[in-house]
Each structure stands twice: as C-alpha cells, then as structure tokens.
Protein backbone atom coordinates (compact mmCIF):
# COMPACT_ATOMS: atom_id res chain seq x y z
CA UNK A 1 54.22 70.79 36.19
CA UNK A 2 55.89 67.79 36.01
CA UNK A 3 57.10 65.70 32.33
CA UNK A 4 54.53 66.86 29.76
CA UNK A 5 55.14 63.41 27.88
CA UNK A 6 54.18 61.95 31.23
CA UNK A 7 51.37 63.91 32.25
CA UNK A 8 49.42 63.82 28.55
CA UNK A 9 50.11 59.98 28.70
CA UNK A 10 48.20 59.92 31.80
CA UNK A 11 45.25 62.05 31.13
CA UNK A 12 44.96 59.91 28.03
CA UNK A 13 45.28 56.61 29.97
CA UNK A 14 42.39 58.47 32.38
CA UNK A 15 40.08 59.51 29.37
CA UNK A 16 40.38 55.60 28.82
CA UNK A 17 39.80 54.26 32.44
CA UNK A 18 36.75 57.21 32.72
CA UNK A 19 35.28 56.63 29.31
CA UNK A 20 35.47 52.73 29.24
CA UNK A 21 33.34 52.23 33.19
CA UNK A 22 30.85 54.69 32.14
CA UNK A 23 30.47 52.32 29.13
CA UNK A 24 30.56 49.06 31.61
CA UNK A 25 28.44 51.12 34.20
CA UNK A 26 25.79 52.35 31.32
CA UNK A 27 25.36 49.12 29.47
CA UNK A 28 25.26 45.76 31.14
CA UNK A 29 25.30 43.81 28.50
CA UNK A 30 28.36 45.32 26.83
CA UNK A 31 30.73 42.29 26.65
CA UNK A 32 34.62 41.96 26.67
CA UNK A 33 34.67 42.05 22.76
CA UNK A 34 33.38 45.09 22.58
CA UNK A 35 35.88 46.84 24.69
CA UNK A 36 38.61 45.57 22.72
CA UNK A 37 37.35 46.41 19.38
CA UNK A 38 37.23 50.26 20.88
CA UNK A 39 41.15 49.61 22.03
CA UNK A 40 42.92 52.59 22.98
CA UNK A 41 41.08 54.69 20.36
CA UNK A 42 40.49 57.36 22.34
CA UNK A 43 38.41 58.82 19.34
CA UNK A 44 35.80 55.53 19.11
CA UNK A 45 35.90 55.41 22.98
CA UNK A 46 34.07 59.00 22.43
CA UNK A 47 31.78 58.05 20.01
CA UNK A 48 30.59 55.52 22.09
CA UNK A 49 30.06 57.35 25.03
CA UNK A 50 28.55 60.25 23.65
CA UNK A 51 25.84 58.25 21.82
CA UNK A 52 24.71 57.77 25.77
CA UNK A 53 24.89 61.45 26.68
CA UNK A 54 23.24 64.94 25.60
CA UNK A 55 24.92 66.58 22.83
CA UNK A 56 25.21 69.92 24.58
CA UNK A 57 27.73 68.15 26.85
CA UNK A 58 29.99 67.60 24.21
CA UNK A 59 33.08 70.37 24.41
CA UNK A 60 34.58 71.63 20.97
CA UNK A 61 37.70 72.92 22.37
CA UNK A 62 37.54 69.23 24.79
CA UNK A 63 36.88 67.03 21.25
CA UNK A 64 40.37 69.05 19.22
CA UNK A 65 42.33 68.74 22.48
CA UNK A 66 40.99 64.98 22.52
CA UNK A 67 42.14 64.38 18.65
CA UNK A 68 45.09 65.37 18.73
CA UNK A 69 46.32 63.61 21.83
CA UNK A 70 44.45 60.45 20.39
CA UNK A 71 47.45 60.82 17.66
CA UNK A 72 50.07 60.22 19.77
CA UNK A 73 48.28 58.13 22.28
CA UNK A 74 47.38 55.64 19.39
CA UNK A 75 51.12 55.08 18.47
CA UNK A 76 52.04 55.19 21.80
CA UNK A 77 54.61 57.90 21.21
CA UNK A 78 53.96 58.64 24.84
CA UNK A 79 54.46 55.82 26.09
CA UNK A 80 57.29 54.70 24.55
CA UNK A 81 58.85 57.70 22.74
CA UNK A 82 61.62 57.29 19.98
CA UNK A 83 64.73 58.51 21.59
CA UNK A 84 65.84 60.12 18.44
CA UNK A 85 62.40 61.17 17.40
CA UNK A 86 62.17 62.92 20.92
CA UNK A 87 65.50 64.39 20.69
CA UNK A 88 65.57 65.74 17.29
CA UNK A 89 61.79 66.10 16.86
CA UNK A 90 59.50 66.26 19.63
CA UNK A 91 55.97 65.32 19.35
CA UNK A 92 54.30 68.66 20.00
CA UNK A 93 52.15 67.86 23.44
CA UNK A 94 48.57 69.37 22.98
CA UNK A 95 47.42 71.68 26.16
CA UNK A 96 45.34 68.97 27.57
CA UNK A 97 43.51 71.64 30.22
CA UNK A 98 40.67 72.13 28.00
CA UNK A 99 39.90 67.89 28.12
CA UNK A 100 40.85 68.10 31.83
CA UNK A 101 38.67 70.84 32.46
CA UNK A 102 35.82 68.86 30.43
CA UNK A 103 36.73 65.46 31.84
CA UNK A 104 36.27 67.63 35.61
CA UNK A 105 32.76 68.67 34.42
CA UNK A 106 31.61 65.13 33.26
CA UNK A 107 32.75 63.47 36.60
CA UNK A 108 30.75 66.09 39.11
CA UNK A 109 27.65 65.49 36.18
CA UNK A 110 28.12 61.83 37.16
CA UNK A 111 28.55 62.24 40.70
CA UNK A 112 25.12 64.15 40.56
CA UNK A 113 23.32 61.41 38.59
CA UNK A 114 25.39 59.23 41.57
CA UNK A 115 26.50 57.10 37.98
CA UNK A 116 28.95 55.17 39.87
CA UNK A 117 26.79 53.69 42.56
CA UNK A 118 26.66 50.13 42.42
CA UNK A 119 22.98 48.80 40.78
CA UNK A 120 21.01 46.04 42.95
C-alpha cells in the first residue's frame, strides 16, 4: 500500500491539481488572484467547485474524508512531518478511499461531459 503519509499527501495534492483545472477549465475569466486566495484549502477549493456542479454529486462520506485530510494538508504535516510529532504522536491518516472513490466518479462525469477538451 505504500507510506500512508505519502499516499494521503498525494491524493490531497490531486484533489488540488483536479479541483483547481476544473475551476480554470469552467471559468475563463478566473484570474491568478483568485487561485491563490483559495491556496491549498482544500475545503474553499470545494466550495468553489461545487457552486458549478449539482448538489446530488456532492458525497457525505467524500466531504468528512475531505475535512479531515484538509487538516493536515493545510499545515502540511504531510508534507513535512515533525519527526518527534510523527514518532511519538502520529497524525491519524483518514481512509482517503471514500474521496478516491468520489474523485473516480467526478473524473468519468467529466470525461462524459468531455470537460477537458480544449474550447475553440
């Protein structure tokens, strides 16, 4: 399965990437500004994607699993973990397969709207 600290670091940093070119992709006139006042917040980066998208897409379990990554993303205790922190007291890794398994069901809903095709 690989380092959990690793692998929630990188479905966070791939909620990011995902959520941030829908945003680009969705509204052109979204400017540079605006993506850094969103950050790494992976909870405002969801807020502002979802006010594009149908409610009923949104995933409880997916939003919780979301959250509580989003604390340790934010901090970047993933990223760069406290080696006594980690030693003595581990962050406790959410199961990210409920995000994953929502994050898999939002990219085959944008393949079928063919989202990422370039606009002319």
């Amino acid at each position: 399965m690989g380092n959990t600290n690793v692998v929630a670091h990188l479905i966070g940093q791939a909620t990011e990437l995902l959520g941030k070119s829908f945003l680009l992709w969705i509204d052109t006139d979204i400017r540079n500004s605006d993506l850094q006042r969103i950050g790494h917040d992976l909870i405002k980066l969801n807020d502002e994607v979802y006010e594009h998208l149908d409610h009923r897409l949104i995933d409880k379990e997916a939003l919780r699993t979301l959250e509580d990554l989003h604390a340790l993303f934010k901090r970047h205790a993933l990223r760069y973990p406290d080696l006594l922190e980690f030693i003595f007291t581990p962050p406790e890794i959410p199961d990210c397969e409920p995000l994953l398994k929502h994050l898999h069901r939002l990219l085959r809903f944008a393949d079928r709207l063919q989202i990422w095709q370039f606009k002319y």
